[in-house]
N, C-alpha and C. Protein backbone atom coordinates (compact mmCIF):
# COMPACT_ATOMS: atom_id res chain seq x y z
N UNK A 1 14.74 32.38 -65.69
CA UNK A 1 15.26 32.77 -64.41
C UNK A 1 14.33 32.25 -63.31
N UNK A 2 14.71 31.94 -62.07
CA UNK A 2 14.22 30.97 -61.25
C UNK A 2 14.03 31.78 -60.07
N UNK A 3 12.71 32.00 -59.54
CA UNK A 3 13.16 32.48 -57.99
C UNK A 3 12.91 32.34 -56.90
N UNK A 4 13.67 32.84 -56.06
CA UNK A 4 14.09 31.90 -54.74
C UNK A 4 13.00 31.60 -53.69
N UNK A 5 12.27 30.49 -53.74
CA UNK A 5 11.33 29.58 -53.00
C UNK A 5 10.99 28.28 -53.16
N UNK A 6 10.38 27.48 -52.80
CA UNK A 6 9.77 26.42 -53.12
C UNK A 6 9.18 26.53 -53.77
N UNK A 7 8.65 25.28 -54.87
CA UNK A 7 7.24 24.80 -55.05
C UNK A 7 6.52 24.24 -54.77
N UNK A 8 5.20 24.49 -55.13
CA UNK A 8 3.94 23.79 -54.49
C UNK A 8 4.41 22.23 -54.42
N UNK A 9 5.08 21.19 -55.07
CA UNK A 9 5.52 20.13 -54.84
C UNK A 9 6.54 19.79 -53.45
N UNK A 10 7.28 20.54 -53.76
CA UNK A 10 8.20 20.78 -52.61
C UNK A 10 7.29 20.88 -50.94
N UNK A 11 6.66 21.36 -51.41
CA UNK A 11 5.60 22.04 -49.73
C UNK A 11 5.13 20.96 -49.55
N UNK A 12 4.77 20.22 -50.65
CA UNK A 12 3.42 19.20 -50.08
C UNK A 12 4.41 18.21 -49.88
N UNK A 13 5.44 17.64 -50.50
CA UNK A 13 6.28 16.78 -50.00
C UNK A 13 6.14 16.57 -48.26
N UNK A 14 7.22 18.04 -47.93
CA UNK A 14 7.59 18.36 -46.53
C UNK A 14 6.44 18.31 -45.79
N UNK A 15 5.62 18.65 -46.13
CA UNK A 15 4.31 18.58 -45.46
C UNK A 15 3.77 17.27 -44.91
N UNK A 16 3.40 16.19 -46.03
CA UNK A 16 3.67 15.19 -45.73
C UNK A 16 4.39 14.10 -45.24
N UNK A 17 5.35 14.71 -45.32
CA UNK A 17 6.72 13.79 -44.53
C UNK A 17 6.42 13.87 -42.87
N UNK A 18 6.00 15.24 -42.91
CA UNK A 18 6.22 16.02 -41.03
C UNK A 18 4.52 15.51 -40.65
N UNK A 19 3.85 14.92 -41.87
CA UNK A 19 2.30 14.35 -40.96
C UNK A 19 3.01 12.95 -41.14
N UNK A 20 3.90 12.32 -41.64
CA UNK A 20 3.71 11.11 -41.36
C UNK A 20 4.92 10.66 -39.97
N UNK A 21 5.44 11.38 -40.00
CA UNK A 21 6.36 11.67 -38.30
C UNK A 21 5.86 11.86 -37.22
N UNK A 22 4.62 12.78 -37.51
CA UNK A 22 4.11 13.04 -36.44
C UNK A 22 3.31 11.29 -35.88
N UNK A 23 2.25 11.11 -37.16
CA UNK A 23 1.61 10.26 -36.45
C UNK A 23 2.68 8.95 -35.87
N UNK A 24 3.58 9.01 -36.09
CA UNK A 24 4.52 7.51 -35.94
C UNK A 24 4.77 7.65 -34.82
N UNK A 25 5.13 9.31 -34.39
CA UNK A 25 5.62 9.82 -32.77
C UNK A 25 4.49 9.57 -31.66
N UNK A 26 3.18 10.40 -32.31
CA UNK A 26 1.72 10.11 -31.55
C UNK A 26 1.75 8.58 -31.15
N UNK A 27 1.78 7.45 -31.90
CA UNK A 27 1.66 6.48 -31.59
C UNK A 27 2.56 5.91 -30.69
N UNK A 28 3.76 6.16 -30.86
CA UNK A 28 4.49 5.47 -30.10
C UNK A 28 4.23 6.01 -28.66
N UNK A 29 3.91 7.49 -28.56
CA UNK A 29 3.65 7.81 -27.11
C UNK A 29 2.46 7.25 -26.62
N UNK A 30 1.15 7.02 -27.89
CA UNK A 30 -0.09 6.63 -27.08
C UNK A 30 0.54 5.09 -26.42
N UNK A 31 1.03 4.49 -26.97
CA UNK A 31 1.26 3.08 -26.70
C UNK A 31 1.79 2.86 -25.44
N UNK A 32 3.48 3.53 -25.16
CA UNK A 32 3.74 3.73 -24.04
C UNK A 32 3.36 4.06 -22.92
N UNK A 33 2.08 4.85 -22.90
CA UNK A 33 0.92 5.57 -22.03
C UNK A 33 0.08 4.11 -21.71
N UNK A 34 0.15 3.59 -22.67
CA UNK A 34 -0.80 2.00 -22.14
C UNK A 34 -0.55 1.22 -21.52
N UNK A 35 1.12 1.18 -22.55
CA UNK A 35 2.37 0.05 -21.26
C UNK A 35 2.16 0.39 -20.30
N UNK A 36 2.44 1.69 -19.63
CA UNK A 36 2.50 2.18 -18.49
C UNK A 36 1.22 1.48 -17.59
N UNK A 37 -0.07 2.28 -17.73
CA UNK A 37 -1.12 1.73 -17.36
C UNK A 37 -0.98 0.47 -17.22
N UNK A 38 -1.05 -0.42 -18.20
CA UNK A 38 -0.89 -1.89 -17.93
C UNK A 38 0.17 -1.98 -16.38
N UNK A 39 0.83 -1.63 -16.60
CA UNK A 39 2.74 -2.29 -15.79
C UNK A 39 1.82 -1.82 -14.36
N UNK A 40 0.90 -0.82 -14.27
CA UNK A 40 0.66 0.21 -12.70
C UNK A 40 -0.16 -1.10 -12.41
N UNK A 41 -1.29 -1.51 -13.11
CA UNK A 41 -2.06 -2.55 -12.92
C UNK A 41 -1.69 -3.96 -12.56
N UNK A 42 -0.52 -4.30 -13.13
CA UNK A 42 -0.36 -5.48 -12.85
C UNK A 42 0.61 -5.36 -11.44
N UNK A 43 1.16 -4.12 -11.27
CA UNK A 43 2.29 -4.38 -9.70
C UNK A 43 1.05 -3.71 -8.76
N UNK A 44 0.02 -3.35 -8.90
CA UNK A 44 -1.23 -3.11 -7.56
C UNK A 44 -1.74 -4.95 -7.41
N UNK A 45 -1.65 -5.70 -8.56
CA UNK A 45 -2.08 -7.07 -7.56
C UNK A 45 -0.89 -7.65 -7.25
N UNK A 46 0.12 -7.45 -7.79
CA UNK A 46 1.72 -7.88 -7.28
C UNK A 46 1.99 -7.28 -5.03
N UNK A 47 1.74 -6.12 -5.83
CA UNK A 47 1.78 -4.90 -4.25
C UNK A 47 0.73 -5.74 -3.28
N UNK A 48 -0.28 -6.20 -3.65
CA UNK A 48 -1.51 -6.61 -2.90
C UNK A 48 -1.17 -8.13 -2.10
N UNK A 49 -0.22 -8.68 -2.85
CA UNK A 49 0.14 -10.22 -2.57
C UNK A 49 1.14 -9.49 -0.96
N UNK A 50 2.14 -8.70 -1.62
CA UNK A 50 3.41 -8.61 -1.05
C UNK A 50 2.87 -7.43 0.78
N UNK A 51 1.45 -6.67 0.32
CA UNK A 51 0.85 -6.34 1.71
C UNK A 51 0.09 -7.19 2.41
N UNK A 52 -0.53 -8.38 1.92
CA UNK A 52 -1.27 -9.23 2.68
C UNK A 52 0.21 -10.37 3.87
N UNK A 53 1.17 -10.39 3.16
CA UNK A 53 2.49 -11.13 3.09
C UNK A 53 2.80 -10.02 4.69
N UNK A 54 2.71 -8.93 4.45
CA UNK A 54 3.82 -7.94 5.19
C UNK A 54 2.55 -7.38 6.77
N UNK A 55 1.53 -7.56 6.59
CA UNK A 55 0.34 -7.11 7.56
C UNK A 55 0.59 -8.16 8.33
N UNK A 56 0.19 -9.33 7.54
CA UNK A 56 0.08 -11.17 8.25
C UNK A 56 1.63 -10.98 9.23
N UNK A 57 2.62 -10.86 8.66
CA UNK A 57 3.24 -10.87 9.88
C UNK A 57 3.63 -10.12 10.47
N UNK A 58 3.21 -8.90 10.71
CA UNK A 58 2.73 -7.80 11.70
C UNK A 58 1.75 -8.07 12.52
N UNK A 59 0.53 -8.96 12.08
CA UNK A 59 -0.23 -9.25 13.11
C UNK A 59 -0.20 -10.33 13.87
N UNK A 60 1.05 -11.03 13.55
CA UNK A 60 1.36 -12.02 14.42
C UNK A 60 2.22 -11.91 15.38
N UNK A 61 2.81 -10.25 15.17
CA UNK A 61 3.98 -10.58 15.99
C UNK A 61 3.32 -9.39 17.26
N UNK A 62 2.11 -9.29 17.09
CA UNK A 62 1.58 -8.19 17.96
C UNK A 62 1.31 -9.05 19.02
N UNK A 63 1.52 -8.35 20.20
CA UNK A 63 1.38 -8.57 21.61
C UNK A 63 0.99 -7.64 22.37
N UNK A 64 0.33 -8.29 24.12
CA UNK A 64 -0.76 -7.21 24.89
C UNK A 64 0.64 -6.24 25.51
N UNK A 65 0.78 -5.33 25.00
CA UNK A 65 1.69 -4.09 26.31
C UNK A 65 0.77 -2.55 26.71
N UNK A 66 0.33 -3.25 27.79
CA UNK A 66 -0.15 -2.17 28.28
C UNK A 66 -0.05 -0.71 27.95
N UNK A 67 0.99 -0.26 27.94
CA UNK A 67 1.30 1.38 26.80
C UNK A 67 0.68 1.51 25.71
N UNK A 68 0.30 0.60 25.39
CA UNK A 68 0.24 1.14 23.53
C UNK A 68 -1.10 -0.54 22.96
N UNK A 69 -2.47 0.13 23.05
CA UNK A 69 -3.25 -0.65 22.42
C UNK A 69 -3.62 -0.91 20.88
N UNK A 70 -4.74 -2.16 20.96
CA UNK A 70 -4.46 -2.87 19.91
C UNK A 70 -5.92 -1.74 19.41
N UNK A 71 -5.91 -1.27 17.89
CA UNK A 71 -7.50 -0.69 17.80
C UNK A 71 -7.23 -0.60 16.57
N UNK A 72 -8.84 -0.42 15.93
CA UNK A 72 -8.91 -0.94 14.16
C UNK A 72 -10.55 -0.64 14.24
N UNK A 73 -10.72 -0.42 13.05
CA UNK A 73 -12.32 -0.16 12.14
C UNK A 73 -11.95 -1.23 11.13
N UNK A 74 -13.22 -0.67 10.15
CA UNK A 74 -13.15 -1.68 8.88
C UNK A 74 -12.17 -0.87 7.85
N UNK A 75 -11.70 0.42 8.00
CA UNK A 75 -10.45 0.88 7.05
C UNK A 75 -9.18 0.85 7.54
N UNK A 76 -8.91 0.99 9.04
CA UNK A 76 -7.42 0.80 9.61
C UNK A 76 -7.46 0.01 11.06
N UNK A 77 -6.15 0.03 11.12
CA UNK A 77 -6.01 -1.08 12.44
C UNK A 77 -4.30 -0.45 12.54
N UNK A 78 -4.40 -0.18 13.87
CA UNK A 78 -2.89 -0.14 14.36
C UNK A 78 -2.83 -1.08 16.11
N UNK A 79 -1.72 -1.63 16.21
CA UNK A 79 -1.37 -2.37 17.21
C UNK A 79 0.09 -2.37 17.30
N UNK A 80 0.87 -2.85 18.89
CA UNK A 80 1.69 -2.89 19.09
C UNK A 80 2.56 -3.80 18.26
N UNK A 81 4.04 -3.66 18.20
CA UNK A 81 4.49 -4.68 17.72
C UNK A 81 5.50 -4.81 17.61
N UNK A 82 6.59 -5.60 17.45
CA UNK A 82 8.30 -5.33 17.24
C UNK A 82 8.79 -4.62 15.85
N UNK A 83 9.06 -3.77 15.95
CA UNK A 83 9.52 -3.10 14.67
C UNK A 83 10.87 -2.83 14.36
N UNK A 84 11.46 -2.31 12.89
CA UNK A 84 12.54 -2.75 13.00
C UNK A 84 13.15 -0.93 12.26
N UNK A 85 13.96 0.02 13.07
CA UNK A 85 14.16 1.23 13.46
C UNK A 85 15.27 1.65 13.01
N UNK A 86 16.11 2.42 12.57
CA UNK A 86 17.53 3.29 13.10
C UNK A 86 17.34 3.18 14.51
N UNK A 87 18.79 2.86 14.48
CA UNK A 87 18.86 2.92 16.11
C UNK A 87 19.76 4.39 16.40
N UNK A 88 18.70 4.83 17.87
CA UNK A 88 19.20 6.32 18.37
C UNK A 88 21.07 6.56 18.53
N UNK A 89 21.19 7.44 17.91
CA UNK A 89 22.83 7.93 17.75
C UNK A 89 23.90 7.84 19.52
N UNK A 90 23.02 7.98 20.16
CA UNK A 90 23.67 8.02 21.44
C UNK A 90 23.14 6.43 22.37
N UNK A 91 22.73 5.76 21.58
CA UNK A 91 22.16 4.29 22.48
C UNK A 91 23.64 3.80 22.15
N UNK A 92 23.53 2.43 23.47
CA UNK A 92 24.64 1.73 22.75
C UNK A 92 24.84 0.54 21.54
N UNK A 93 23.52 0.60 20.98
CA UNK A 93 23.08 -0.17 20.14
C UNK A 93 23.18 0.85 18.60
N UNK A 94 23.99 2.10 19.14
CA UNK A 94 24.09 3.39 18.01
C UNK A 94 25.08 2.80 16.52
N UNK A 95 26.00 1.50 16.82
CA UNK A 95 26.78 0.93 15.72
C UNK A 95 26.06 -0.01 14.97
N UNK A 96 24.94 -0.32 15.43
CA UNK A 96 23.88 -1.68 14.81
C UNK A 96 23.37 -0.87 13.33
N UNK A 97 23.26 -0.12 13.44
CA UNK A 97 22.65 0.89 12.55
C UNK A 97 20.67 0.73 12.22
N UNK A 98 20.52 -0.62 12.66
CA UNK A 98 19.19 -0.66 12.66
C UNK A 98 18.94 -1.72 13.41
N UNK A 99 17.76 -1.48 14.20
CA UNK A 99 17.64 -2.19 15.74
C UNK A 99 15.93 -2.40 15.55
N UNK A 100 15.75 -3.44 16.54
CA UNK A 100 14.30 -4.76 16.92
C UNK A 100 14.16 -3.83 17.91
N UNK A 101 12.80 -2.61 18.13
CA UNK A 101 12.15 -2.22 19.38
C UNK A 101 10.75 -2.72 19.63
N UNK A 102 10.39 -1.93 20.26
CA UNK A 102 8.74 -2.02 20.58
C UNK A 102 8.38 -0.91 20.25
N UNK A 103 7.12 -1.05 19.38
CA UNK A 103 6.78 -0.07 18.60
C UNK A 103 5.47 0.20 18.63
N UNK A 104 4.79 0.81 17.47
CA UNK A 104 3.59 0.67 17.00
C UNK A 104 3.45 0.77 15.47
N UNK A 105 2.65 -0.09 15.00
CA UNK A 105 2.34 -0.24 13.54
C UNK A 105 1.22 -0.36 13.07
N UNK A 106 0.78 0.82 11.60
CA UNK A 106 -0.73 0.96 11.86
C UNK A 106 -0.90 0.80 10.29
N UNK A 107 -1.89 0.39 9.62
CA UNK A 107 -2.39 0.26 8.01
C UNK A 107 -3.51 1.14 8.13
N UNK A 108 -3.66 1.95 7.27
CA UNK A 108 -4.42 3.06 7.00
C UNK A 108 -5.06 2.97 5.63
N UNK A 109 -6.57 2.70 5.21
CA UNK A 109 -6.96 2.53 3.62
C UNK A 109 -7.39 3.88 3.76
N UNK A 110 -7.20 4.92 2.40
CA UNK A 110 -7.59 6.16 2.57
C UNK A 110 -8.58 6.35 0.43
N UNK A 111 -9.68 6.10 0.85
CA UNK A 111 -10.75 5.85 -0.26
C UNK A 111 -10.20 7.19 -1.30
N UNK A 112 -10.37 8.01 -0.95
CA UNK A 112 -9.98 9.03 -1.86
C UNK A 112 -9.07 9.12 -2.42
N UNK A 113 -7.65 8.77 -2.13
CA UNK A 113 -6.10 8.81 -2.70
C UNK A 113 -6.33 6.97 -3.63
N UNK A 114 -7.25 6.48 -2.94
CA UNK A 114 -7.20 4.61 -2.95
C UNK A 114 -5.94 4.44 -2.97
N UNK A 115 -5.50 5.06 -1.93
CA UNK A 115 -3.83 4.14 -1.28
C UNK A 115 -4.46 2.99 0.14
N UNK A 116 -3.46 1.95 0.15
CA UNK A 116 -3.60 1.54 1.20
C UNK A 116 -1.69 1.77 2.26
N UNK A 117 -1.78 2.38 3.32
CA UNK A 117 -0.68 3.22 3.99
C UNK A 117 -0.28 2.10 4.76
N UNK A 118 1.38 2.30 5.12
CA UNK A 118 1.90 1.57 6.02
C UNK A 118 2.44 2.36 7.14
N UNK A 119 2.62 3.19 8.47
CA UNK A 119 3.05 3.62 9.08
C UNK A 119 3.42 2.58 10.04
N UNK A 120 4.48 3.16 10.76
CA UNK A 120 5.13 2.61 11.86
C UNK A 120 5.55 3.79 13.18
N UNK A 121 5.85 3.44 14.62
CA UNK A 121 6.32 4.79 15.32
C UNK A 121 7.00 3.93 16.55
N UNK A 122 8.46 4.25 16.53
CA UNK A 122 9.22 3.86 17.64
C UNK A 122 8.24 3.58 19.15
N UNK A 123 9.35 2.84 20.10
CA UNK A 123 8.14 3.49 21.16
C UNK A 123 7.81 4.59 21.57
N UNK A 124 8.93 5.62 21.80
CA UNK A 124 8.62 6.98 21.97
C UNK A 124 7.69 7.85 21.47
N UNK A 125 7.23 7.72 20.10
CA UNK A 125 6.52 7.59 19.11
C UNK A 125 5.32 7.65 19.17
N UNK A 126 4.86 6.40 19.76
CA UNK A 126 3.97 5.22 20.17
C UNK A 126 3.60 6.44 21.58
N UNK A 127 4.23 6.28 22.16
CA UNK A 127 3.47 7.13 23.56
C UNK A 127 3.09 8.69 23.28
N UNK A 128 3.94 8.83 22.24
CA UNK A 128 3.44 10.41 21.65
C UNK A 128 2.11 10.63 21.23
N UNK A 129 1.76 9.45 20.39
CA UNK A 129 0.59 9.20 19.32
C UNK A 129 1.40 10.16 18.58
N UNK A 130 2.51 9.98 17.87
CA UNK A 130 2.89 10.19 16.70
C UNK A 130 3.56 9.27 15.69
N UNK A 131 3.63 9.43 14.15
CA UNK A 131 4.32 8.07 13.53
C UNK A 131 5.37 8.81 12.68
N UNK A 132 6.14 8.51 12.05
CA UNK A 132 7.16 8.10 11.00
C UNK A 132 6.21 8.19 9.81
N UNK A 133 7.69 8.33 8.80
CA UNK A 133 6.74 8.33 7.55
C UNK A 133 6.08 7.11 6.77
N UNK A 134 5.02 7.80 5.81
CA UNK A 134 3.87 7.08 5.41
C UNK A 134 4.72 5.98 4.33
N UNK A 135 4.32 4.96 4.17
CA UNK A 135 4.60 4.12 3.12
C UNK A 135 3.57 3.52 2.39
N UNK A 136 3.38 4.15 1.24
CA UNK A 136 2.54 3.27 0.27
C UNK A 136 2.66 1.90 0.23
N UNK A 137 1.61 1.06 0.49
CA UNK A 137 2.04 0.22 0.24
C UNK A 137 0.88 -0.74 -0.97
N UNK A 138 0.25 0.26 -1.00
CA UNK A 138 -0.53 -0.29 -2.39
C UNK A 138 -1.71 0.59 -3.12
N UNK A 139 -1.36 1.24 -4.44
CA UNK A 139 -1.84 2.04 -5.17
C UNK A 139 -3.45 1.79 -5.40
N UNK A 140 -4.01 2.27 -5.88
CA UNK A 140 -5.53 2.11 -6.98
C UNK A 140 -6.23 0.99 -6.20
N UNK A 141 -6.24 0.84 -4.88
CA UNK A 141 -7.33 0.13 -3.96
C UNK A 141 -8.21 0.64 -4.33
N UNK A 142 -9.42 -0.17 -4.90
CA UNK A 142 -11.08 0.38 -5.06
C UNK A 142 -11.33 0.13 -3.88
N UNK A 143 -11.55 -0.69 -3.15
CA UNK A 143 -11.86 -1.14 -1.57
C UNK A 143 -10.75 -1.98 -0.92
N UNK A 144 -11.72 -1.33 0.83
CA UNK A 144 -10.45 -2.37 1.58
C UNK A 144 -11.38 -2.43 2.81
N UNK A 145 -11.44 -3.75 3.47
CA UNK A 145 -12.24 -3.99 4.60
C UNK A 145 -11.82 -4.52 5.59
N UNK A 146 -11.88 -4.12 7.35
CA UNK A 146 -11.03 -5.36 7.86
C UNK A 146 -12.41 -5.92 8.51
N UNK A 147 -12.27 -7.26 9.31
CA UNK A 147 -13.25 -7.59 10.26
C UNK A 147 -12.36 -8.36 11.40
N UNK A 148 -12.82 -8.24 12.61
CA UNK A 148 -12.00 -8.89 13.53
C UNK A 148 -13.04 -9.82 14.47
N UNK A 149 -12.31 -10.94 14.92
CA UNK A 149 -12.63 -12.08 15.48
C UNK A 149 -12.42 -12.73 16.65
N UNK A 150 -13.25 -11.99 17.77
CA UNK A 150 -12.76 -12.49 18.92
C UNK A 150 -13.25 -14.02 19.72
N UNK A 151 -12.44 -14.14 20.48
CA UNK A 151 -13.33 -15.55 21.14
C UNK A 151 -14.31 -15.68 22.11
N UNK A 152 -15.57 -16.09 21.81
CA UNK A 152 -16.45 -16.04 22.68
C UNK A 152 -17.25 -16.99 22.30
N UNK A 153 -17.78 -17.59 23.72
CA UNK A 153 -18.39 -18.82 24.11
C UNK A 153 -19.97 -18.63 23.35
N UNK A 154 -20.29 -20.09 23.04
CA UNK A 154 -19.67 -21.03 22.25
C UNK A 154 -19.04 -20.36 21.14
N UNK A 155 -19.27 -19.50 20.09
CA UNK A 155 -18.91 -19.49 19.01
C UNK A 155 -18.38 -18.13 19.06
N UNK A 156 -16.90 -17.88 17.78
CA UNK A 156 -16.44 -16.81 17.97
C UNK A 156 -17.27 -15.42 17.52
N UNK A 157 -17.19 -14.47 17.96
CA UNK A 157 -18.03 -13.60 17.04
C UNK A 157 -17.06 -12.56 16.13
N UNK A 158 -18.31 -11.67 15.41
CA UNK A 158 -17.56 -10.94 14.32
C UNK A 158 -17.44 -9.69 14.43
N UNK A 159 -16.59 -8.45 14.66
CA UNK A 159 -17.08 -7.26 14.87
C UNK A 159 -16.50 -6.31 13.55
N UNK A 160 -16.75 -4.99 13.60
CA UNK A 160 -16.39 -4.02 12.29
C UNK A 160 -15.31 -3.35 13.25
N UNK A 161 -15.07 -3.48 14.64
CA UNK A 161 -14.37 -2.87 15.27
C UNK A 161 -13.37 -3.34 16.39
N UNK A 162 -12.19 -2.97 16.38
CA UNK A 162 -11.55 -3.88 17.32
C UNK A 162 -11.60 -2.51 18.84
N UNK A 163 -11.68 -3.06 19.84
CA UNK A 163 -12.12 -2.11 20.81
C UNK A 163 -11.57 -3.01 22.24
N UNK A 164 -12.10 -4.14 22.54
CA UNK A 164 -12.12 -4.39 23.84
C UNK A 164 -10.57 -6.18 23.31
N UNK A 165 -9.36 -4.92 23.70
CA UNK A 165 -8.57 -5.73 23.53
C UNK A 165 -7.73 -6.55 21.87
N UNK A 166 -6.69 -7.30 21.77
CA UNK A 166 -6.79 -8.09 20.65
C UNK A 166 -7.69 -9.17 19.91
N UNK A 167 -7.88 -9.26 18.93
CA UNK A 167 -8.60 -10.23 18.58
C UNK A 167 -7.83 -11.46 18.36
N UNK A 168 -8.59 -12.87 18.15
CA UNK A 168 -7.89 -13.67 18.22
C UNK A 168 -7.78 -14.04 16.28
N UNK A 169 -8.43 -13.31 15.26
CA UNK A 169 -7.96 -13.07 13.85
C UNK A 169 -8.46 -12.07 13.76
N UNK A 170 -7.94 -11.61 12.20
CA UNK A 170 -8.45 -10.80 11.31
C UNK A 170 -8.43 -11.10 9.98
N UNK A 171 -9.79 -10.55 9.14
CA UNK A 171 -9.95 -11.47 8.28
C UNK A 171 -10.12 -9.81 7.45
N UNK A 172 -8.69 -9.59 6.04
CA UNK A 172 -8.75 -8.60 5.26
C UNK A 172 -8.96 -9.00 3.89
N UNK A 173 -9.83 -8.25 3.27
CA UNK A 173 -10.39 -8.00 1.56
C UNK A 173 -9.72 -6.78 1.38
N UNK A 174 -9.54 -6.79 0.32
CA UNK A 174 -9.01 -5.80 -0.84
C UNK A 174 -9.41 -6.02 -1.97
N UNK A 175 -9.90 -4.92 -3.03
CA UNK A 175 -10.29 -5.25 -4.21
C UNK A 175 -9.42 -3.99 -5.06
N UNK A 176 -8.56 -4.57 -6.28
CA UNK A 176 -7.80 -3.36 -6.70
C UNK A 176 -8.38 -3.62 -8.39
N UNK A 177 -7.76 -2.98 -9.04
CA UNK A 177 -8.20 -2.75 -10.84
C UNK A 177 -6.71 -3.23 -11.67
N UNK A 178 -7.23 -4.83 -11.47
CA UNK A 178 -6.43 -5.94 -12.61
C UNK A 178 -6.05 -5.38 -13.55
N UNK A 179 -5.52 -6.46 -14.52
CA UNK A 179 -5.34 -6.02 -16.08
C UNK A 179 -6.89 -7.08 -16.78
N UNK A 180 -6.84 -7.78 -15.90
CA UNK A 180 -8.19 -8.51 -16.36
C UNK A 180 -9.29 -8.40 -15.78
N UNK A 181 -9.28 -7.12 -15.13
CA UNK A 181 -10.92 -6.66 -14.24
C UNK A 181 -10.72 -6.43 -12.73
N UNK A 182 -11.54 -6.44 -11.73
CA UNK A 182 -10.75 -6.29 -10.71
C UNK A 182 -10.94 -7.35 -10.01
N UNK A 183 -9.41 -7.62 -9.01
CA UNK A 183 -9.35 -8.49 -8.65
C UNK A 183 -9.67 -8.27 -7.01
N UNK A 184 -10.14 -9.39 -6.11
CA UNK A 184 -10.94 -9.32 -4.80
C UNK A 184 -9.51 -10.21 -4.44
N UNK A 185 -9.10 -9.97 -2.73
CA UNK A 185 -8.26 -11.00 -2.33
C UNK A 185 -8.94 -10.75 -0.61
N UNK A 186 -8.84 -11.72 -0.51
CA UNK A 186 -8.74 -11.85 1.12
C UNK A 186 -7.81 -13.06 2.11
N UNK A 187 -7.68 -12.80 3.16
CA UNK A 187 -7.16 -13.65 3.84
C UNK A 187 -7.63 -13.79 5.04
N UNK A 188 -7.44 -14.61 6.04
CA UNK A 188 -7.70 -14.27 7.08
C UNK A 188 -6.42 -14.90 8.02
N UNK A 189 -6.32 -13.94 9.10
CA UNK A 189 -5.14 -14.00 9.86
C UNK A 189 -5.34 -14.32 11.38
N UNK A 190 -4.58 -15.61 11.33
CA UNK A 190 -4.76 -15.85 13.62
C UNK A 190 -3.66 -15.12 13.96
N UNK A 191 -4.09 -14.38 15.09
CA UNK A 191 -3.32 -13.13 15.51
C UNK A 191 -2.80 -14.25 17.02
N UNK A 192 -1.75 -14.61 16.96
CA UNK A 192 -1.68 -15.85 18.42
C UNK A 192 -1.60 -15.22 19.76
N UNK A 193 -1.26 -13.81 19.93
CA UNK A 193 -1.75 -13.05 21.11
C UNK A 193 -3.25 -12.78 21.97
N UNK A 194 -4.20 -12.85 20.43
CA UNK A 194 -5.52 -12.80 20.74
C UNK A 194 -6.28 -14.17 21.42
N UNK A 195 -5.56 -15.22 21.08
CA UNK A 195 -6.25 -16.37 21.53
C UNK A 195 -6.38 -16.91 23.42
């Protein structure tokens, strides 16, 4: 007569079946956890191409308007500039659905989050000293530096600060965390208002 349970064979079977599931599951999640990592790494120097791309012509299209100045350190810089908005419900430009104003547009590196920020603020905005929302525009920045370049006789000089007016460039580094180490980019930008 037989009674009703397993045997010790039986147990160790199941037992083993449910450790060799497990580890097949473990793995497949550690792996995916890497993809991931990898994929974040490779679109922060992707992101890095596509903000040097998107600043550069923001700082070209900046011009002197008295309302709303040009000012920057070595982590942010905001200046005037044509931006591109919802247009207000009661303008008559209210069917365009998105409209070319005068604005303000500012890049913000913030070390602690290592985001580098994109804000923008209508003109109304702009005279408020208030902005619109933040846009990431590039993750896991280890660093970010600007320097600006004004013209002065004979030779141009270099400052950490933009203060007395536009400059006639700006010259930005970024360093983010590659898949192959980290990568440094810089550019430098003629701002054609400053000249």
């Amino acid at each position: 007569m037989r009674r009703g349970g397993f045997t010790f064979i039986e147990v160790m079977l199941v037992s083993a079946l449910f450790a060799i599931l497990s580890v097949s599951i473990f793995k497949c999640l550690l792996d995916g956890i890497r993809l991931s990592a990898r994929a974040k790494q490779m679109m922060s120097g992707e992101d890095s191409v596509l903000l040097f791309d998107r600043l550069s012509s923001d700082l070209r299209n900046t011009f002197f308007f008295s309302n709303i100045d040009f000012s920057g350190d070595e982590l942010s810089v905001a200046f005037p500039c044509v931006i591109w908005t919802p247009a207000d419900r009661v303008s008559l430009r209210a069917g365009e659905g998105v409209v070319d104003q005068i604005g303000r547009v500012s890049y913000v590196y913030d070390p602690f989050k290592e985001t580098l920020v994109r804000r923008q603020a209508n003109y109304s905005q702009a005279l408020a000293g208030t902005w619109g929302l933040d846009e990431v525009m590039v993750a896991g920045v280890k660093s970010f530096r600007l320097r600006y370049y004004f013209k002065a006789s004979p030779e141009p000089s270099t400052h950490v600060a933009a203060a007395d007016g536009i400059p006639s460039g700006v010259e930005l580094e970024l360093s983010v965390v590659a898949t192959d180490g980290t990568k440094v980019f810089k550019r430098y930008v003629a701002v054609p208002a400053g000249v």
